[in-house]
C-alpha atoms as a PDB file:
ATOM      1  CA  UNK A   1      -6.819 -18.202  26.459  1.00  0.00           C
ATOM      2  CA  UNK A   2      -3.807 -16.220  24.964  1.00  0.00           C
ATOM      3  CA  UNK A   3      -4.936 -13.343  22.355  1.00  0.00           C
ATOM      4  CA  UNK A   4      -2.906 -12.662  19.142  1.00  0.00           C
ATOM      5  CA  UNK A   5      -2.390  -9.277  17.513  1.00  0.00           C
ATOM      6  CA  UNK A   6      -0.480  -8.241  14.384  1.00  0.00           C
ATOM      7  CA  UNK A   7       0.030  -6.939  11.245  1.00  0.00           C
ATOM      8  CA  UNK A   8       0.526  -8.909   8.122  1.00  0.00           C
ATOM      9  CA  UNK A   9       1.592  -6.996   4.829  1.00  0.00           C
ATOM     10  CA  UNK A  10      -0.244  -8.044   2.096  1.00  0.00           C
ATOM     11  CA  UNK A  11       2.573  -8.045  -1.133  1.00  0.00           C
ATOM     12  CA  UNK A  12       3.113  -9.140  -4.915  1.00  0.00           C
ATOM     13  CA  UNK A  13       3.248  -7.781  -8.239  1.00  0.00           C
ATOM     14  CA  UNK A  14       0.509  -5.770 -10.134  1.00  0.00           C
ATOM     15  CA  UNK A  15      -2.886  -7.665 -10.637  1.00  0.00           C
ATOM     16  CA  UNK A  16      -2.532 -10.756  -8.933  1.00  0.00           C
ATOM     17  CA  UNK A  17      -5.717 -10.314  -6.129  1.00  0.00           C
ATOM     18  CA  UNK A  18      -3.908  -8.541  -3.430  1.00  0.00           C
ATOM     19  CA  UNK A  19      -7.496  -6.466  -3.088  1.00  0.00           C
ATOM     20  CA  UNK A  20      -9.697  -8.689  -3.666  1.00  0.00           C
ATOM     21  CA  UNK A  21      -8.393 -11.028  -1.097  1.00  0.00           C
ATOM     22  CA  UNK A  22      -8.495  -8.337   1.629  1.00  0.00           C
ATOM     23  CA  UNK A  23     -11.811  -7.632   1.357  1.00  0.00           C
ATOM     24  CA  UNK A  24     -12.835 -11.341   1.312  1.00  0.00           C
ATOM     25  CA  UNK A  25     -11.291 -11.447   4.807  1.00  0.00           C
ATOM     26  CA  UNK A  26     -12.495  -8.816   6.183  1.00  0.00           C
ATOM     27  CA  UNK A  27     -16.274  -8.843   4.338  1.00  0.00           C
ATOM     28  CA  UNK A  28     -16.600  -5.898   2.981  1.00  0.00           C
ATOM     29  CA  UNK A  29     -14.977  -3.701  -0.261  1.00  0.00           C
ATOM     30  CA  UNK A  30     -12.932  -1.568   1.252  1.00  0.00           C
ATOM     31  CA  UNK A  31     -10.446  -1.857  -1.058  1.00  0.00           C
ATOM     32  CA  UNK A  32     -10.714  -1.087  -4.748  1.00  0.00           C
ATOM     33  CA  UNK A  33     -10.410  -3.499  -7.559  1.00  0.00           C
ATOM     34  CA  UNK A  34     -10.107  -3.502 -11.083  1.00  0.00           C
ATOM     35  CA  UNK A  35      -8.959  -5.662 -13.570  1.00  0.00           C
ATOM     36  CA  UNK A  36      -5.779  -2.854 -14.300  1.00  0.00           C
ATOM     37  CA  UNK A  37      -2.605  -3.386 -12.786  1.00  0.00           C
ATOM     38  CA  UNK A  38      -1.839  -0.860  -9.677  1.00  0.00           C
ATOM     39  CA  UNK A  39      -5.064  -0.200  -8.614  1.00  0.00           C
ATOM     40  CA  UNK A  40      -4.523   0.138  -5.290  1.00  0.00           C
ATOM     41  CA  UNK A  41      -2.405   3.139  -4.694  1.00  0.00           C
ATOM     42  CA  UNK A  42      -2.489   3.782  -0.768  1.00  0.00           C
ATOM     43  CA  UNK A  43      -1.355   1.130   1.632  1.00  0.00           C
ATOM     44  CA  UNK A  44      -4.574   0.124   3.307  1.00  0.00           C
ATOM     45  CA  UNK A  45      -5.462  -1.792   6.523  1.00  0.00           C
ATOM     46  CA  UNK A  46      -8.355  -3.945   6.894  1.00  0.00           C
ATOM     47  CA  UNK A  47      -9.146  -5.851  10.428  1.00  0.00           C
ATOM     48  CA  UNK A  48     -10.341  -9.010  10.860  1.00  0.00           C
ATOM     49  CA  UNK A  49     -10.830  -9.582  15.020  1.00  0.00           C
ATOM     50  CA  UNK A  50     -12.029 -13.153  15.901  1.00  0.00           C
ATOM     51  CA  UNK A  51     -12.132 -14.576  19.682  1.00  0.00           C
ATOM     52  CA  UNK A  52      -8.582 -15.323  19.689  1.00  0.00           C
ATOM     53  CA  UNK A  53      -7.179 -12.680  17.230  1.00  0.00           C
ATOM     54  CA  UNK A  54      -6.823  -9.346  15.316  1.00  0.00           C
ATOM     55  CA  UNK A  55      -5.654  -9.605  12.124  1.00  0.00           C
ATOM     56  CA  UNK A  56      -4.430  -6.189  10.516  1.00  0.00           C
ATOM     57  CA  UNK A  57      -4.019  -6.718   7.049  1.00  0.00           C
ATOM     58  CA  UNK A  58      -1.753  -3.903   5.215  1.00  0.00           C
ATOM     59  CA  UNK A  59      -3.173  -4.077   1.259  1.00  0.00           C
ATOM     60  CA  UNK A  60      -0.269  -2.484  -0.447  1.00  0.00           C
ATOM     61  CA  UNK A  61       0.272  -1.286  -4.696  1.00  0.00           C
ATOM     62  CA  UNK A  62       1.729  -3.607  -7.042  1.00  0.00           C
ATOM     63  CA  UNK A  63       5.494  -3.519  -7.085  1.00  0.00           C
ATOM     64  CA  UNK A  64       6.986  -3.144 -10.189  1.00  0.00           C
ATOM     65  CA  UNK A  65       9.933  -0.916 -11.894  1.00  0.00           C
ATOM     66  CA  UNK A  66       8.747  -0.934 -15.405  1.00  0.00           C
ATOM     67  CA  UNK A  67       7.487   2.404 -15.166  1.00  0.00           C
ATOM     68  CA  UNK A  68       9.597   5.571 -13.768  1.00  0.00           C
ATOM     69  CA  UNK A  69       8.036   8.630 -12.264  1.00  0.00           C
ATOM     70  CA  UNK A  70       7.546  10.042  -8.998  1.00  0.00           C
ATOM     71  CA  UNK A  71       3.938   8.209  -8.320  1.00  0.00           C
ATOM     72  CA  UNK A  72       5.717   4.865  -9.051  1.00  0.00           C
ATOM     73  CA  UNK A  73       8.744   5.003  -6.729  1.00  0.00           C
ATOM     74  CA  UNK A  74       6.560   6.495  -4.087  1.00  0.00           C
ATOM     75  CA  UNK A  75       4.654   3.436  -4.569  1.00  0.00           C
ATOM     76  CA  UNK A  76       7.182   0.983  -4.283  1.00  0.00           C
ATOM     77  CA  UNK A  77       8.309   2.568  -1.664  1.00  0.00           C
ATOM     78  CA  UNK A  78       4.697   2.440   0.586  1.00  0.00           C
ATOM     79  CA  UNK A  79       5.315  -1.263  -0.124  1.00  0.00           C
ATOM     80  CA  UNK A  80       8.977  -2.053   0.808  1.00  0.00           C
ATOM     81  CA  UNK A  81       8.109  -0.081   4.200  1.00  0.00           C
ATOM     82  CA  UNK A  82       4.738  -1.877   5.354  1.00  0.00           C
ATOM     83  CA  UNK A  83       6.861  -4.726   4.874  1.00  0.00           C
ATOM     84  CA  UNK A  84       9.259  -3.399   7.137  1.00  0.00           C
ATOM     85  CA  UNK A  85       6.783  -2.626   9.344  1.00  0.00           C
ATOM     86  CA  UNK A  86       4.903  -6.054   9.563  1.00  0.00           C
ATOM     87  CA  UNK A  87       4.849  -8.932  11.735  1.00  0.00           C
ATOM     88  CA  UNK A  88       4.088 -11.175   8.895  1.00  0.00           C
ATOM     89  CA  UNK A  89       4.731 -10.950   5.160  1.00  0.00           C
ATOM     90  CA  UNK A  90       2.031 -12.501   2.773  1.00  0.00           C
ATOM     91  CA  UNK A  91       3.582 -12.766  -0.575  1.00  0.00           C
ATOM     92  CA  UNK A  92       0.871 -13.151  -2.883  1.00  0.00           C
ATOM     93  CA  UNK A  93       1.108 -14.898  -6.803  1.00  0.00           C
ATOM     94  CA  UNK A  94      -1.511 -15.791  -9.176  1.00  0.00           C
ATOM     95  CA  UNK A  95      -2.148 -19.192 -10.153  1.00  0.00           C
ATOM     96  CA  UNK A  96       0.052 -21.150 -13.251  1.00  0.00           C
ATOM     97  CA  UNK A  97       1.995 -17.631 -13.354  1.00  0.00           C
ATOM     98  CA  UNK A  98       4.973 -17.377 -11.948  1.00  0.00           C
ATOM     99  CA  UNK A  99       7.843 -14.583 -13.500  1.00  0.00           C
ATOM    100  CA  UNK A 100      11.006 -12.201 -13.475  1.00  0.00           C
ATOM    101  CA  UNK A 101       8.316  -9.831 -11.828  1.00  0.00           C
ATOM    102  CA  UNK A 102       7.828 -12.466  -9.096  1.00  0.00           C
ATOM    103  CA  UNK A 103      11.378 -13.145  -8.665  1.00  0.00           C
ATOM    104  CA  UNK A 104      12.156  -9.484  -8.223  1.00  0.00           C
ATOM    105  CA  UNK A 105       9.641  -9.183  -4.762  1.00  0.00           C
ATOM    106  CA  UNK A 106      10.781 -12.250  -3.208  1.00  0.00           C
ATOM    107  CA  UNK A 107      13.890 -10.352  -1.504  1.00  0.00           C
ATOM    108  CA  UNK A 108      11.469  -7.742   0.009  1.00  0.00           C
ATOM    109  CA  UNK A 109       9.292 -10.203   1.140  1.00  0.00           C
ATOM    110  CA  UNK A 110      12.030 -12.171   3.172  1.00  0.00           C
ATOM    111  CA  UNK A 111      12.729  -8.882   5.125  1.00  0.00           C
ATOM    112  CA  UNK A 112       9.963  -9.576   7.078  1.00  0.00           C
ATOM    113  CA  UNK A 113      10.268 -11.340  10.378  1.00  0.00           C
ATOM    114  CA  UNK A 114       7.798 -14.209   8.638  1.00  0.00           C
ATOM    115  CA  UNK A 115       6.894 -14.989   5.381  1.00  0.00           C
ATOM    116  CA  UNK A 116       3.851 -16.768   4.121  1.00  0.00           C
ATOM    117  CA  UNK A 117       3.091 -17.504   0.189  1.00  0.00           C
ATOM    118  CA  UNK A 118      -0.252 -17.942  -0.876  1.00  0.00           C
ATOM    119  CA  UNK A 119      -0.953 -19.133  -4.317  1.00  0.00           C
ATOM    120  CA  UNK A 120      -4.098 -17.497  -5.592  1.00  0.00           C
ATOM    121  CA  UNK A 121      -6.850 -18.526  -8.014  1.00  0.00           C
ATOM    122  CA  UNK A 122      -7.036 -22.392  -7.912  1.00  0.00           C
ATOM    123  CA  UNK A 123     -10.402 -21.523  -9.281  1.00  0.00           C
ATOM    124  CA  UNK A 124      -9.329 -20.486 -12.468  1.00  0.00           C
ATOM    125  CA  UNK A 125      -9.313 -23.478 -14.996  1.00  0.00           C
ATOM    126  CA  UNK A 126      -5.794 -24.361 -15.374  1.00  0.00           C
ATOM    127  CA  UNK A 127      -5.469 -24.721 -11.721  1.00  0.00           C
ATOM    128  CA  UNK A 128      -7.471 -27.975 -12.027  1.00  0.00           C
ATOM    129  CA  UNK A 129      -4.598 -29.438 -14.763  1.00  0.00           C
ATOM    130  CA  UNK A 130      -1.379 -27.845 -13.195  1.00  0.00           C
ATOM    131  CA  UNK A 131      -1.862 -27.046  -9.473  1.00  0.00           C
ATOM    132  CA  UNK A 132      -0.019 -30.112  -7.991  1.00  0.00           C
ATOM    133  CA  UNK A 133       3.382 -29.045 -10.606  1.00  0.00           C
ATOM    134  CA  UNK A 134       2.766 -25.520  -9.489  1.00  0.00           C
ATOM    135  CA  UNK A 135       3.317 -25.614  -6.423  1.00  0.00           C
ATOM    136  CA  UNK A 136       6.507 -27.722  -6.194  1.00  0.00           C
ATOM    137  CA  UNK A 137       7.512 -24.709  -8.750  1.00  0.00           C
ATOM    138  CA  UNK A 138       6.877 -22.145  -6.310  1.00  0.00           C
ATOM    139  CA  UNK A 139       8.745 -24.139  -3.351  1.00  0.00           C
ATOM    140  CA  UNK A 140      12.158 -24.144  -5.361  1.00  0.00           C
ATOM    141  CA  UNK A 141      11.819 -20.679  -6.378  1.00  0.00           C
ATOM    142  CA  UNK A 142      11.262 -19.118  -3.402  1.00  0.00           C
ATOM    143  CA  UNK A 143      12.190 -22.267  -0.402  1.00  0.00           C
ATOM    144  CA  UNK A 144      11.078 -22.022   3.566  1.00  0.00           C
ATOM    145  CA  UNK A 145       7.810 -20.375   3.829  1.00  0.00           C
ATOM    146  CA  UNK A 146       4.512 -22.013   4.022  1.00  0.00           C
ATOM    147  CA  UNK A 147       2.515 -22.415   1.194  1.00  0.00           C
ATOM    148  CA  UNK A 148      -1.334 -21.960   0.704  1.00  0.00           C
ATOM    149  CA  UNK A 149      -3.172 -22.261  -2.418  1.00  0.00           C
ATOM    150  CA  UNK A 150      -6.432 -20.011  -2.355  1.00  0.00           C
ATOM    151  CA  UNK A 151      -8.984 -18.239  -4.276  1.00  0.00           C
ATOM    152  CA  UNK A 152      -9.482 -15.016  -3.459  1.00  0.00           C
ATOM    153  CA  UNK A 153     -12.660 -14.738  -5.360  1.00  0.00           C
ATOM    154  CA  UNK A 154     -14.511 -17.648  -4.015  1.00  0.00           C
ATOM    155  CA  UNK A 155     -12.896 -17.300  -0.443  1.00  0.00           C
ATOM    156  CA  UNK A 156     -11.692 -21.366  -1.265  1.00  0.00           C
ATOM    157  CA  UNK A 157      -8.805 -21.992   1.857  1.00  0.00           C
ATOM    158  CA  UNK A 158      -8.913 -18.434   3.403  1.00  0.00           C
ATOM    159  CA  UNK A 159      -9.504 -20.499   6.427  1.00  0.00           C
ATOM    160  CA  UNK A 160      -6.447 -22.240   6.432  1.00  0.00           C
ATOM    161  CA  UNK A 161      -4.576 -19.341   5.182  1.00  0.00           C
ATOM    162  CA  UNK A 162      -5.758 -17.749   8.610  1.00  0.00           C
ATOM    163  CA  UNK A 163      -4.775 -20.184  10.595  1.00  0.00           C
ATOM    164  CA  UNK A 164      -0.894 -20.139   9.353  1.00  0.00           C
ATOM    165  CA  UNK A 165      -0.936 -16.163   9.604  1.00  0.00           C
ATOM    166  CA  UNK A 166      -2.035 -16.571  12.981  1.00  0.00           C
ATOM    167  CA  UNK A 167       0.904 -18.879  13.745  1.00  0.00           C
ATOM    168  CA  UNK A 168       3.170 -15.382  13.444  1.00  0.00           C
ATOM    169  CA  UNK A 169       1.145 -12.969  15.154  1.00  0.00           C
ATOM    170  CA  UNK A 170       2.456 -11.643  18.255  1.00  0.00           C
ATOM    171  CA  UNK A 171       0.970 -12.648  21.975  1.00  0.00           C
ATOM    172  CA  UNK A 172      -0.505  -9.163  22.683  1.00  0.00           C
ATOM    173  CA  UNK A 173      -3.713  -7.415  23.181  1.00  0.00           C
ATOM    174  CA  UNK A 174      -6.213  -5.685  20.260  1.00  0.00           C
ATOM    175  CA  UNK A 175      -4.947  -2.901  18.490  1.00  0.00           C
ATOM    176  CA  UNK A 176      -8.613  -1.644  17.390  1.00  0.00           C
ATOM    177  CA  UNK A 177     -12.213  -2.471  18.385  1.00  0.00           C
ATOM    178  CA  UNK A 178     -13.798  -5.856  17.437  1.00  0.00           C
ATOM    179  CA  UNK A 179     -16.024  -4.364  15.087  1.00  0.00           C
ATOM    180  CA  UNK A 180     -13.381  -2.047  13.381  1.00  0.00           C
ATOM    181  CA  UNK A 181     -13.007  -3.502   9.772  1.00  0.00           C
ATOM    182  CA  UNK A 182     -10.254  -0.437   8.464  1.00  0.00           C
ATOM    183  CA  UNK A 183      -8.335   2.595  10.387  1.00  0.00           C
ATOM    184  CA  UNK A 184      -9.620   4.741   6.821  1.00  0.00           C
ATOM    185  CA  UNK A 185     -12.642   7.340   7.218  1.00  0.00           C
ATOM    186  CA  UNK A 186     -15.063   7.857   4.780  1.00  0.00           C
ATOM    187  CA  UNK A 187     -13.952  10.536   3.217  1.00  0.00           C
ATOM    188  CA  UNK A 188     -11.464   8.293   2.205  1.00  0.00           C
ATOM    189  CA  UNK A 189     -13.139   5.392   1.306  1.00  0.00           C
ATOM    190  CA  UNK A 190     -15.631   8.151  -0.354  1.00  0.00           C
ATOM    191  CA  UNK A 191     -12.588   9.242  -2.838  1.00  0.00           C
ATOM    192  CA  UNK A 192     -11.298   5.414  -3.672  1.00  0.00           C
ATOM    193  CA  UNK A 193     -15.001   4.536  -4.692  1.00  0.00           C
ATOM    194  CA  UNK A 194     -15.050   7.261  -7.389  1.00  0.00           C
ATOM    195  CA  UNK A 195     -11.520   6.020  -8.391  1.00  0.00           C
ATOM    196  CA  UNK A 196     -12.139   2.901  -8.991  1.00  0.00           C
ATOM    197  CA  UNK A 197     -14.935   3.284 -11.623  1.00  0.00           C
ATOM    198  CA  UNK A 198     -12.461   5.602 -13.604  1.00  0.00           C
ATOM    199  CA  UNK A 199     -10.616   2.492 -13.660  1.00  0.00           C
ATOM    200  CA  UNK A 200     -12.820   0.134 -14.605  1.00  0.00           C
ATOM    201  CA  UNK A 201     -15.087   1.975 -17.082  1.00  0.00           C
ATOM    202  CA  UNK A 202     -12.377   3.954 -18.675  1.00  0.00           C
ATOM    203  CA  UNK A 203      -9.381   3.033 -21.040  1.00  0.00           C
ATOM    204  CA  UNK A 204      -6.058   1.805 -20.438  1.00  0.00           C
ATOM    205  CA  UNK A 205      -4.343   5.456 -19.948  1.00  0.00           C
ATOM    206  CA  UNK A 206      -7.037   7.423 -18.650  1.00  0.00           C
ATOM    207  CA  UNK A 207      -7.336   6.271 -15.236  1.00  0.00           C
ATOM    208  CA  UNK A 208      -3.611   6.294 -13.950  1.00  0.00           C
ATOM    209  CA  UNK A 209      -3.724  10.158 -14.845  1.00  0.00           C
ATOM    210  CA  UNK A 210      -6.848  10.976 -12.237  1.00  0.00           C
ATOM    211  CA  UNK A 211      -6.724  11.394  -8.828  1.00  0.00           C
ATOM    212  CA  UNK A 212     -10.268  12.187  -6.666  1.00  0.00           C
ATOM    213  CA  UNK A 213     -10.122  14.683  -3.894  1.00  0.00           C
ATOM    214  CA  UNK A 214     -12.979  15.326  -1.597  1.00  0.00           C
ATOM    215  CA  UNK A 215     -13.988  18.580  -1.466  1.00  0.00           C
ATOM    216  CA  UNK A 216     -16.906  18.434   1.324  1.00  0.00           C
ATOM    217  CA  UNK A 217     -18.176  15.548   3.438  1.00  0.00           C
ATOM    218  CA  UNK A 218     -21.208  16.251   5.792  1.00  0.00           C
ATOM    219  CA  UNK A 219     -23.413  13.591   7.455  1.00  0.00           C
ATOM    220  CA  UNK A 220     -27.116  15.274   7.930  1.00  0.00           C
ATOM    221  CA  UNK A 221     -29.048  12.822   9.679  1.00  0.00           C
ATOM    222  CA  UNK A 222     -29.250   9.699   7.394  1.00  0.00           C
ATOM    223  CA  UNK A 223     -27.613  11.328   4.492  1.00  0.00           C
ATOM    224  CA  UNK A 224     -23.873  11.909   3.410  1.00  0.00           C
ATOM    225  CA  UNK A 225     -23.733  14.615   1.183  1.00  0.00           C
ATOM    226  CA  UNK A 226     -20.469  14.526  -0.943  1.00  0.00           C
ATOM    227  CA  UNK A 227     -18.526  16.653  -3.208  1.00  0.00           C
ATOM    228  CA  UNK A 228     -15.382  16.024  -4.943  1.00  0.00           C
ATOM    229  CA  UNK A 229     -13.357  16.763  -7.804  1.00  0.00           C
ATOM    230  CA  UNK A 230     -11.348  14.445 -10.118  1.00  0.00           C
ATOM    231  CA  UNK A 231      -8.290  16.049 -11.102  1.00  0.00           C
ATOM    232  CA  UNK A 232      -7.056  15.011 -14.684  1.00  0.00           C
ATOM    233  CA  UNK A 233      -3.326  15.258 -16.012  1.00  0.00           C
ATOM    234  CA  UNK A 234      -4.444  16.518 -19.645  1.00  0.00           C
ATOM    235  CA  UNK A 235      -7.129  18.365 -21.008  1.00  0.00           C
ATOM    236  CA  UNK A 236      -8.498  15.129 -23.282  1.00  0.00           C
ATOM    237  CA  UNK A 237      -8.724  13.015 -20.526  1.00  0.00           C
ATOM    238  CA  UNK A 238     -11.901  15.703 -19.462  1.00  0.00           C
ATOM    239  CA  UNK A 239     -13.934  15.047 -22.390  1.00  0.00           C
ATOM    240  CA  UNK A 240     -12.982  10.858 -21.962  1.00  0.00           C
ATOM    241  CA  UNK A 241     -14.445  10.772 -18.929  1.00  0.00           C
ATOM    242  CA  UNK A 242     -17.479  12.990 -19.284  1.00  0.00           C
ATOM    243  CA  UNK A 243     -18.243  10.931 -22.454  1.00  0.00           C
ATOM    244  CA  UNK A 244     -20.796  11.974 -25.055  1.00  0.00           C
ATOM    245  CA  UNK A 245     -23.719  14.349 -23.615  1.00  0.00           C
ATOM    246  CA  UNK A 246     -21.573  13.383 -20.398  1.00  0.00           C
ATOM    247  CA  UNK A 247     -23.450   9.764 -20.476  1.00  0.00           C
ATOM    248  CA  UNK A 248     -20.013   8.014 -18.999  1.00  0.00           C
ATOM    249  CA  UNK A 249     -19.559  10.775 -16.025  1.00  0.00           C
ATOM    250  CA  UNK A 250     -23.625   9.898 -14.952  1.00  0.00           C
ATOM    251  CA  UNK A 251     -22.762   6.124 -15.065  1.00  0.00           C
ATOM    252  CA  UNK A 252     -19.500   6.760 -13.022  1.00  0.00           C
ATOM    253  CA  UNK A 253     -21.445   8.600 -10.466  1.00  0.00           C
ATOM    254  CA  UNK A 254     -24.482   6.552 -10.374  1.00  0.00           C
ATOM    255  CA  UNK A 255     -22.371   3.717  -9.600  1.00  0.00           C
ATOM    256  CA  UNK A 256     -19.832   4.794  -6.759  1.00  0.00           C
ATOM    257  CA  UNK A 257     -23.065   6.529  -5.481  1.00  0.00           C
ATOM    258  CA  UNK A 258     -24.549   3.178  -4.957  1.00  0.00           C
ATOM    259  CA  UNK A 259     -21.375   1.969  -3.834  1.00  0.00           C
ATOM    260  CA  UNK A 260     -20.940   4.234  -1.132  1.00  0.00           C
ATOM    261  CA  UNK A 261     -24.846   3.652  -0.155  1.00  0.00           C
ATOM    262  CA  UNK A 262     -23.955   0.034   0.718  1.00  0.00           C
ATOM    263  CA  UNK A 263     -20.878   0.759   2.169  1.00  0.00           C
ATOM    264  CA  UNK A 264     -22.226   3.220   4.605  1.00  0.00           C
ATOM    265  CA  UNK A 265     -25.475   2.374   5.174  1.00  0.00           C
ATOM    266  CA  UNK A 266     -27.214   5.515   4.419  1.00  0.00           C
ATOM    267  CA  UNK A 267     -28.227   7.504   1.388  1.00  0.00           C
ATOM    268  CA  UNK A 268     -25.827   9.632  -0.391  1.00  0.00           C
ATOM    269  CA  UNK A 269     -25.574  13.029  -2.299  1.00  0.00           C
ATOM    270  CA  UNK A 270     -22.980  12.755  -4.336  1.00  0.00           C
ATOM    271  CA  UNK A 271     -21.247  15.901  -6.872  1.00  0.00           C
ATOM    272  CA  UNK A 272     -18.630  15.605  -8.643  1.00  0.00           C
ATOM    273  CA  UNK A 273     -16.474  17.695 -10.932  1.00  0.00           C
ATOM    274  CA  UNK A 274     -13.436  17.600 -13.090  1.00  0.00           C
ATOM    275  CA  UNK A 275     -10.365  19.458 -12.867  1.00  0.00           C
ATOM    276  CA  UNK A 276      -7.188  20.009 -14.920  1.00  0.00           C
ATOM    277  CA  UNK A 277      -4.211  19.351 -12.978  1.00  0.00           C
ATOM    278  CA  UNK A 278      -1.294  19.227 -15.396  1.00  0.00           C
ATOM    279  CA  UNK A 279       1.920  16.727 -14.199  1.00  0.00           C
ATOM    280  CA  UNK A 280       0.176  15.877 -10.684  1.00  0.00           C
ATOM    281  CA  UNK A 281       1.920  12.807 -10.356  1.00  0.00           C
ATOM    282  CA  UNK A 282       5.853  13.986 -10.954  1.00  0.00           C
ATOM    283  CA  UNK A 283       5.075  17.042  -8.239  1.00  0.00           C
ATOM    284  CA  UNK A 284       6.043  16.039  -4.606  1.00  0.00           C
ATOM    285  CA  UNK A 285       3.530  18.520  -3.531  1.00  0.00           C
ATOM    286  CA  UNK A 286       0.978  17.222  -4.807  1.00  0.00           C
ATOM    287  CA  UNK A 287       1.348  13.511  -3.882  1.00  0.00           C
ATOM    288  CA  UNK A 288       1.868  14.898  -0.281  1.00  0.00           C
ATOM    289  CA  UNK A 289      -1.717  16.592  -0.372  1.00  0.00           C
ATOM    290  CA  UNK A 290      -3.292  13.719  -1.708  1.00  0.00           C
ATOM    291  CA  UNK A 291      -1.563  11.342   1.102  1.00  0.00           C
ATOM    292  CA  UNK A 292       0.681   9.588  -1.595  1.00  0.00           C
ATOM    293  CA  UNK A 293       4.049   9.946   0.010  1.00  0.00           C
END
């Protein structure tokens, strides 16, 4: 029996499931959600093994040039190169929603040496009304590739979207170990947990101004003890997130604490402060230390 190996770049504009559909392959959250557009700010590979594969699924940010800045083009640019780098390209859309946005990706995604489209959330309502005109839609927009409606959420037709990924994986052995689900440590992972509840319990503004660097990681036994420190672009943003008698910092903690309990398997100690760092995201040398570039 021949074994398959490759990677497959996982693509599409802001807030259409890219990260949520990762970790429903691979069974675990190792990539942050949120409901707020570019999330996911690191490219990030997940592995799925099976007996006659290993999947290595590249979640990249959302791709979009409405906003200018050094972050954003550094973004865009992690995307337009794990494309490059891929065996397959999965361009991702959401559901009854197809746009300029959409229209803009589809030339990156045909760089790759195979591209797959998968249409996601056929378990939102409208898909029950408008799934069989969708589709044909999405066909003459963007013609050749294979098509596969899915939900992300439910995990409805990941099956079947495995099965035509596989089709463009190369004949080759394992890159990583069966039971290797990412190539991130948990330092990392450590940092995107506390990230991602800045996004999803704060505002609209507040969270694309953070960034969470860990500060100490030690594993004593069966605990982790953690410390980091979320640096923050103004001086308001502080007070946001500490919240009043610094009731929203406890829940943010409490909950990426958990988080990280499940994820690991072990108890954590986790400290965490807040910094000032004033225009982190238009200095080069600061998205180099924090692996954004």
């Amino acid at each position: 029996m021949t074994f398959h190996c490759g990677t497959i770049a996982v693509i599409g504009r802001p807030n259409v499931g890219k990260s949520t559909l990762l970790n429903r392959l691979i069974g675990a959250r190792i990539s942050i959600t949120s409901r707020k557009p570019q999330t996911t700010r690191h490219a990030i590979r997940g592995i799925l093994t099976t007996e006659v594969s290993q999947f290595i699924f590249i979640d990249t940010p959302g791709f979009q040039r409405r906003h200018g800045g050094a972050l954003n083009r550094a973004l865009n640019t992690r995307v337009e190169a794990s494309v490059g780098e891929a065996d397959v390209c999965l361009f991702l859309l959401a559901m009854d929603s197809l746009g300029p946005a959409d229209r803009e990706i589809w030339p990156i995604a045909q760089r790759a040496r195979r591209t797959v489209i998968g249409v996601n959330r056929i378990d939102s309502p409208q898909a029950r009304d408008h799934l069989l005109s969708f589709l044909p839609r999405v066909a003459a927009e963007f013609p050749g590739p294979d098509i596969v409606p899915i939900s992300a959420r439910t995990g409805r037709n990941v099956d079947e979207l495995l099965k035509v990924l596989a089709t463009g994986l190369p004949e080759q052995p394992a890159m990583f170990d069966a039971d290797d689900i990412t190539d991130r440590d948990e330092r990392f992972l450590a940092a995107e947990l506390v990230r991602e509840k800045l996004f999803r319990t704060l505002g609209d503004e507040v969270p694309y101004g953070c960034i969470v660097g860990i500060d100490e990681f030690k594993i004593e036994g069966e605990m982790r003890r953690i410390h980091c420190t979320i640096y923050v672009d103004r001086d308001g943003h502080k007070a946001i997130i500490l919240g009043r008698d610094g009731e929203r910092m406890k829940t943010i903690v409490s909950t990426a604490r958990r988080d990280m309990e499940t994820l690991f398997g072990s108890k954590v100690y986790l400290n965490v402060w807040i910094k000032v760092k004033s225009g982190w995201s238009d200095d080069p040398a600061s998205l180099r230390r924090f692996g954004l570039t």
